[in-house]
PDB file of N, CA and C in Angstrom:
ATOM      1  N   UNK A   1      29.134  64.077  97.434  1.00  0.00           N
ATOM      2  CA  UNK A   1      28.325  65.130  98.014  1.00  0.00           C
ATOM      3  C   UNK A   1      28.450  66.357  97.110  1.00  0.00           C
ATOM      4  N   UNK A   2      27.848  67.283  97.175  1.00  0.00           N
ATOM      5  CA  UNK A   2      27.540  68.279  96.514  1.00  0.00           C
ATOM      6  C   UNK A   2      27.208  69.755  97.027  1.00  0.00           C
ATOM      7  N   UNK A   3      27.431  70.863  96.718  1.00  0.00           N
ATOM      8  CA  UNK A   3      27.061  72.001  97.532  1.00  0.00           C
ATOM      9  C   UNK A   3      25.439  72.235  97.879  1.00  0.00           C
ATOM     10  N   UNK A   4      24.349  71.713  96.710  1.00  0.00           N
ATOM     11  CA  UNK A   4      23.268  71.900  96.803  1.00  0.00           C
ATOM     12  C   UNK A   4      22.958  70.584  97.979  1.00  0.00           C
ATOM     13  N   UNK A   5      23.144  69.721  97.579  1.00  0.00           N
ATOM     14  CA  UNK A   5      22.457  68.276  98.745  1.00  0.00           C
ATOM     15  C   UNK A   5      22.833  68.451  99.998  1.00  0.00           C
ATOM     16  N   UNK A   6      24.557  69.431 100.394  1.00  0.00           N
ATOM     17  CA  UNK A   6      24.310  69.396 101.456  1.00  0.00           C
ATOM     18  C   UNK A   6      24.241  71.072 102.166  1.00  0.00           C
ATOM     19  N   UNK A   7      23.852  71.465 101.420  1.00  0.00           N
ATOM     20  CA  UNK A   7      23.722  73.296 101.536  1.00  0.00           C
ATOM     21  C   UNK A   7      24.823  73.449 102.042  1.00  0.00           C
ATOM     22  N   UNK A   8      26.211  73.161 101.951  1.00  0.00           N
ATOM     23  CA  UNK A   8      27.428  73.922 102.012  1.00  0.00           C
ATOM     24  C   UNK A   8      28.137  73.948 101.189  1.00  0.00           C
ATOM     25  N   UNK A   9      28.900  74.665 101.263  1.00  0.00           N
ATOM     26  CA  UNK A   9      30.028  75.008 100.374  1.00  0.00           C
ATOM     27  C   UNK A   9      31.439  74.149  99.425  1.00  0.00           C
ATOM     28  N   UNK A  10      30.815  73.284  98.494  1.00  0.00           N
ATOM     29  CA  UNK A  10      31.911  72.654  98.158  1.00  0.00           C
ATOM     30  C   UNK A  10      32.578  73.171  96.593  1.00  0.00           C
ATOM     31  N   UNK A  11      33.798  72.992  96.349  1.00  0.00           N
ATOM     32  CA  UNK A  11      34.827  73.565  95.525  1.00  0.00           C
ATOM     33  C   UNK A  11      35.537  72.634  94.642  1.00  0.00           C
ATOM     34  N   UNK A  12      36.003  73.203  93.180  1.00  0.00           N
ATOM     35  CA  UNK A  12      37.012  72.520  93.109  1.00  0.00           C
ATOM     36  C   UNK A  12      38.362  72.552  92.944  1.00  0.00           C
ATOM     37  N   UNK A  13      39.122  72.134  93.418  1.00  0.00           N
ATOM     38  CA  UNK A  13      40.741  71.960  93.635  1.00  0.00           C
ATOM     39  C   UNK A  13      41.347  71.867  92.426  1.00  0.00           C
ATOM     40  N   UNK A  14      41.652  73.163  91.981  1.00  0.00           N
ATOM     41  CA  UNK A  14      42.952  72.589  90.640  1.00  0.00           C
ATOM     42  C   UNK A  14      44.539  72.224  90.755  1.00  0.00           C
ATOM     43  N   UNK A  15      44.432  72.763  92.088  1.00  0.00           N
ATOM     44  CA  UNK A  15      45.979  72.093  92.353  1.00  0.00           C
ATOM     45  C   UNK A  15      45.549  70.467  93.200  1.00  0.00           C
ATOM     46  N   UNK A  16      44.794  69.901  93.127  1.00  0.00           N
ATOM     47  CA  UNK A  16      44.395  68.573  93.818  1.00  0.00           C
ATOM     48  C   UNK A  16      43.992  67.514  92.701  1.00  0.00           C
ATOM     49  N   UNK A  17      43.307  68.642  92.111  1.00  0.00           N
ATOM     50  CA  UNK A  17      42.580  68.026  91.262  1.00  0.00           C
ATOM     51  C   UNK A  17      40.972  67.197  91.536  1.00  0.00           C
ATOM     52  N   UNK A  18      40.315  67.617  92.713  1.00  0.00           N
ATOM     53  CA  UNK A  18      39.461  67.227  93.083  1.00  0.00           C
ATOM     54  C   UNK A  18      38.511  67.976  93.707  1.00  0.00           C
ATOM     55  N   UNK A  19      37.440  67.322  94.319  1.00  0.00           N
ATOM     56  CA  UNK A  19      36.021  68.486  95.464  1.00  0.00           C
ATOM     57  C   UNK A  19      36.535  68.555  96.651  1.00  0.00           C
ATOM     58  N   UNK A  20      36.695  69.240  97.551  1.00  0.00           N
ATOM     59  CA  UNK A  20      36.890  69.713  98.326  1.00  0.00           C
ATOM     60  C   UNK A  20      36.151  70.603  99.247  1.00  0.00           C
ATOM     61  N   UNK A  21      35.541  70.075 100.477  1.00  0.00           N
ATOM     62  CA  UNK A  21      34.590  70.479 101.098  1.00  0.00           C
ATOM     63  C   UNK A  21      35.092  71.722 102.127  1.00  0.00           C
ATOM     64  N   UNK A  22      34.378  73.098 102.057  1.00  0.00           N
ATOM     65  CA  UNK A  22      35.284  74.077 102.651  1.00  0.00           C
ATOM     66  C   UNK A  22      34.728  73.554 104.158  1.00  0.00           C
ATOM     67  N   UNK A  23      35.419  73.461 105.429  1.00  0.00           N
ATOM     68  CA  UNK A  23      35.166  73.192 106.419  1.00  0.00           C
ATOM     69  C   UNK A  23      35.766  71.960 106.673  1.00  0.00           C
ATOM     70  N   UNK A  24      35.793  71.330 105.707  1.00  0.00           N
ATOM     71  CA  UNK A  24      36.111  69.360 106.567  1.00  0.00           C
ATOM     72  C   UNK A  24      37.436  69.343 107.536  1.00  0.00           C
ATOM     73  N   UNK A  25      38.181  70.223 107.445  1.00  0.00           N
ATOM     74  CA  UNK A  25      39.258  69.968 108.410  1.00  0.00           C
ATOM     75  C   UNK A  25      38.960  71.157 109.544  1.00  0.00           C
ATOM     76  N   UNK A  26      39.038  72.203 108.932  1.00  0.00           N
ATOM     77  CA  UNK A  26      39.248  73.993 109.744  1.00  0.00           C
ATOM     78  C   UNK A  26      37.875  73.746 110.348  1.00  0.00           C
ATOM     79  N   UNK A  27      36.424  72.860 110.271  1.00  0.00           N
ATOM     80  CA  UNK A  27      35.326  73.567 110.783  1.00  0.00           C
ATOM     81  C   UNK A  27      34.770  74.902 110.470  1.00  0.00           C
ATOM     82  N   UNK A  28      35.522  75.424 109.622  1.00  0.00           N
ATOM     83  CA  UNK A  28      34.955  76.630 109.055  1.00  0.00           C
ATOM     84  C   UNK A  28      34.516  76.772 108.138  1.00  0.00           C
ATOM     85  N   UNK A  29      33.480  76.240 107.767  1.00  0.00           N
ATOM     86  CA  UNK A  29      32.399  75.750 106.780  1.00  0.00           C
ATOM     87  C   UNK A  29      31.649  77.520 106.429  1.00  0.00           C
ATOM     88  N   UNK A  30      31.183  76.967 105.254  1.00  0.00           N
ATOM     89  CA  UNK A  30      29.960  78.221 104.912  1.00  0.00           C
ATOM     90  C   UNK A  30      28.591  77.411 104.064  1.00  0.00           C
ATOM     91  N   UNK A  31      27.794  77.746 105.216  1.00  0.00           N
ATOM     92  CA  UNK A  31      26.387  77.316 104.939  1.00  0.00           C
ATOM     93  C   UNK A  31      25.747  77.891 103.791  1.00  0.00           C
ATOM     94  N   UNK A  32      25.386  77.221 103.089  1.00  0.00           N
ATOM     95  CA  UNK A  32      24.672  78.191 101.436  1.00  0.00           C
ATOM     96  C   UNK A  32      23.114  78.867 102.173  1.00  0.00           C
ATOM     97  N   UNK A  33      22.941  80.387 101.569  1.00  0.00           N
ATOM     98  CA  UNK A  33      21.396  80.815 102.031  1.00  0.00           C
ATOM     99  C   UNK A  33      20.849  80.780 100.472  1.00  0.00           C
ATOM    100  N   UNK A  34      21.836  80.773  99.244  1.00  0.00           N
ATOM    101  CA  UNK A  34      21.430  80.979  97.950  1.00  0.00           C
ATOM    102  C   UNK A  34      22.121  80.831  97.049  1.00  0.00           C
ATOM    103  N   UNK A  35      21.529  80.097  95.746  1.00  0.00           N
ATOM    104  CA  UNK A  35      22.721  79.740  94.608  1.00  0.00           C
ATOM    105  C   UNK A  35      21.620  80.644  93.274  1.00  0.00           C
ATOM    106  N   UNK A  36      22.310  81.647  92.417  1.00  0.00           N
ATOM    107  CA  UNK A  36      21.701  82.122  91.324  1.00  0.00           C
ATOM    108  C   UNK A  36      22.676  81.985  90.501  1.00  0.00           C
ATOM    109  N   UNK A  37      21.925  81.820  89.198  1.00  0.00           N
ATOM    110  CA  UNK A  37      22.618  81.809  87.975  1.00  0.00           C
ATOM    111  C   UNK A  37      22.675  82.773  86.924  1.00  0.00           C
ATOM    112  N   UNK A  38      23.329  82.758  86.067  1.00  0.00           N
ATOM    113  CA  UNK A  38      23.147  84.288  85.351  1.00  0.00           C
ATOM    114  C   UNK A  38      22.321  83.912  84.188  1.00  0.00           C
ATOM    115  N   UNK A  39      22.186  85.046  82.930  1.00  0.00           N
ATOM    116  CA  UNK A  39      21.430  84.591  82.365  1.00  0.00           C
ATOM    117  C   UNK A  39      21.395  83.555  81.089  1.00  0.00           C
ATOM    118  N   UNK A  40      23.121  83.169  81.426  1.00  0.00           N
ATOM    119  CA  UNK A  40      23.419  82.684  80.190  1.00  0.00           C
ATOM    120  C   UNK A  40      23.723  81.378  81.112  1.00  0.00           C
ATOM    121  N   UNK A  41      23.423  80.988  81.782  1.00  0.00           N
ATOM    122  CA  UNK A  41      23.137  79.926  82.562  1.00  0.00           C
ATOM    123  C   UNK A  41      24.931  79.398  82.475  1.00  0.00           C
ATOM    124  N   UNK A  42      25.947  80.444  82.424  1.00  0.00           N
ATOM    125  CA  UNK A  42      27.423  79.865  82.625  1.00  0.00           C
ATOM    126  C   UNK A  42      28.212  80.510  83.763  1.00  0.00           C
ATOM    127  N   UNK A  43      27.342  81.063  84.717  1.00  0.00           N
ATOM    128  CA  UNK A  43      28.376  81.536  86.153  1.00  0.00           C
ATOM    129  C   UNK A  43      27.327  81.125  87.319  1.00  0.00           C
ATOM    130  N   UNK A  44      27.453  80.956  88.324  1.00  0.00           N
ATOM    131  CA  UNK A  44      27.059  80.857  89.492  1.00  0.00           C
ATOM    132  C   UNK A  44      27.489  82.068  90.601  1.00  0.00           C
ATOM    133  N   UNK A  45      26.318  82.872  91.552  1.00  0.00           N
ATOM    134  CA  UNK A  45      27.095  83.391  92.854  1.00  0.00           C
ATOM    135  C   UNK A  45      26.183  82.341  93.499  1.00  0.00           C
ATOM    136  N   UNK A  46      26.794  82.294  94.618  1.00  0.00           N
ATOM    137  CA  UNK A  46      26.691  81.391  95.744  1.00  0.00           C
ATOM    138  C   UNK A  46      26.387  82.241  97.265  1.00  0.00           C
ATOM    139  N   UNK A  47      25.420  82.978  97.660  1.00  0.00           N
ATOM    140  CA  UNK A  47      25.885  83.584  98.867  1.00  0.00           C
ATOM    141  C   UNK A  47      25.914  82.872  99.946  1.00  0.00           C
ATOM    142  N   UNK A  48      26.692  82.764 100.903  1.00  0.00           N
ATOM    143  CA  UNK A  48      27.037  81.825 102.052  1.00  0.00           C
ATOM    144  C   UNK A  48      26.693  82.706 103.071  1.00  0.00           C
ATOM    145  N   UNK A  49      26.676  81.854 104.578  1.00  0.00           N
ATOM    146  CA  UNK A  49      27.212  82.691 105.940  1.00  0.00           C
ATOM    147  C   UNK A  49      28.142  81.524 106.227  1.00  0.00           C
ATOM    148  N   UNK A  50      29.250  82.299 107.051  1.00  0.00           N
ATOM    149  CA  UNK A  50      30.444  81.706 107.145  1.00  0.00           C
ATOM    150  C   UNK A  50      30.229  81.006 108.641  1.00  0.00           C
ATOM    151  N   UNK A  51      31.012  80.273 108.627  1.00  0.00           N
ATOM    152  CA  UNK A  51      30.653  79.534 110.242  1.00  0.00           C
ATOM    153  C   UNK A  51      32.100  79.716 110.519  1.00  0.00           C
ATOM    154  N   UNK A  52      32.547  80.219 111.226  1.00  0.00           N
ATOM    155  CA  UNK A  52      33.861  80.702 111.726  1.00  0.00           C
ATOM    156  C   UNK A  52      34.571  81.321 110.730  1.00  0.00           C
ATOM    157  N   UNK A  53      35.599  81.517 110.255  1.00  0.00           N
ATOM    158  CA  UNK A  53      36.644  82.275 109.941  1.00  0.00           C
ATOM    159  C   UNK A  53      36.732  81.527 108.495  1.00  0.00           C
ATOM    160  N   UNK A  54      36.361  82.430 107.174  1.00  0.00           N
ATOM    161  CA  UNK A  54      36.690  81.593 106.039  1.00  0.00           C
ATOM    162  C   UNK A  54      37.569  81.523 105.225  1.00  0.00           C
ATOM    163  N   UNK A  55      38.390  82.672 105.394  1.00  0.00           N
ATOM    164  CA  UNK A  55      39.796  82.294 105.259  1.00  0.00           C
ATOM    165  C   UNK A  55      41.636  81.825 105.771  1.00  0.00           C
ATOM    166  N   UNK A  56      42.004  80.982 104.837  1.00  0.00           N
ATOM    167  CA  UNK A  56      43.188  80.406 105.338  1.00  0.00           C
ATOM    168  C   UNK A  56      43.952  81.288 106.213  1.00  0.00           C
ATOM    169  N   UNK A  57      43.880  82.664 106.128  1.00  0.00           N
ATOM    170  CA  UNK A  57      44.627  83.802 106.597  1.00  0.00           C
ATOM    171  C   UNK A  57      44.354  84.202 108.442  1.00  0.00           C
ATOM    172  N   UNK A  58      42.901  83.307 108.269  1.00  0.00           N
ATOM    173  CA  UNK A  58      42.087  83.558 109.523  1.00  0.00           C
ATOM    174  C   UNK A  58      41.110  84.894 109.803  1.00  0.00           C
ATOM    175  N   UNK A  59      41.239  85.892 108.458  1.00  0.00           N
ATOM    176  CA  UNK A  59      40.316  86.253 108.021  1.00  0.00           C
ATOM    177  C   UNK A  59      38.965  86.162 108.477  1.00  0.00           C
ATOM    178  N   UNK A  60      37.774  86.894 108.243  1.00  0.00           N
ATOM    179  CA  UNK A  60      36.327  86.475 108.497  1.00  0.00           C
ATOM    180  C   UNK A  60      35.911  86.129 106.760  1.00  0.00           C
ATOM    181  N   UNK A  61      36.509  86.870 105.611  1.00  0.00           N
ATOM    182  CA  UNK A  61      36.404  86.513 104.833  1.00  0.00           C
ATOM    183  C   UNK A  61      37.721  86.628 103.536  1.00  0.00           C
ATOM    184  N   UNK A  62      37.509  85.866 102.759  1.00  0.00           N
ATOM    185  CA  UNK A  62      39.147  86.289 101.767  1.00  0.00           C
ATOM    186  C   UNK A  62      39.110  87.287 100.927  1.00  0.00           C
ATOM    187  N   UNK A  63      38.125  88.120 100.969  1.00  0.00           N
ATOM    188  CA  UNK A  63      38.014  89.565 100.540  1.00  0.00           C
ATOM    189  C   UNK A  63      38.296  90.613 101.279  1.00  0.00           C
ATOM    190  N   UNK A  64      38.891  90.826 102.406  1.00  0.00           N
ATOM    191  CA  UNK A  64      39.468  91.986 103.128  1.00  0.00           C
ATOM    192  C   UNK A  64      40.063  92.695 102.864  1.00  0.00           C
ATOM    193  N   UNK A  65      41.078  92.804 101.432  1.00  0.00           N
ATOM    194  CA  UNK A  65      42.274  93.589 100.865  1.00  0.00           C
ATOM    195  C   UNK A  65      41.560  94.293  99.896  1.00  0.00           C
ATOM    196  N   UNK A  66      41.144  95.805  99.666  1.00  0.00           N
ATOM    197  CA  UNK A  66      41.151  96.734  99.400  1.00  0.00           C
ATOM    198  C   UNK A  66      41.702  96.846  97.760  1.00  0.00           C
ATOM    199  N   UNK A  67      41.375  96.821  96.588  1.00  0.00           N
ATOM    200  CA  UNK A  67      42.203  97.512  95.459  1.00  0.00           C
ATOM    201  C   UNK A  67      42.175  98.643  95.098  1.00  0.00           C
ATOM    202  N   UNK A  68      43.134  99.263  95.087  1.00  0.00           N
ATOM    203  CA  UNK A  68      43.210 101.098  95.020  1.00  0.00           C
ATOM    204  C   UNK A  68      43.434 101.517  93.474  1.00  0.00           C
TER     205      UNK A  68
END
């Protein structure tokens, strides 16, 4: 499976070493609304909506911490 085929959010694991679907255990999946590329066609953003809580922390998202 894939993030585009199934419009969610999948990753890959360097400590696994594999794809990893965000949601398959927690249910807290993030549905894709959009995938753009830049212009050098070597980064991806991905914007999601989160379906419950998307981070491990329990978080709404894993960007909550502030850099000063």
């Amino acid at each position: 499976m894939s993030t585009r085929a199934s419009a969610e959010a999948w990753f890959w694991s360097r400590s696994r070493q594999e794809l990893w679907h965000k949601g398959a255990t927690s249910g807290n999946a993030l549905t894709v609304e959009s995938i753009h590329i830049d212009c050098d066609a070597d980064a991806l953003v991905v914007k999601v909506r989160p379906v419950g809580r998307a981070c491990h922390t329990g978080e709404r998202t894993c960007f909550y911490r502030r850099l000063d």
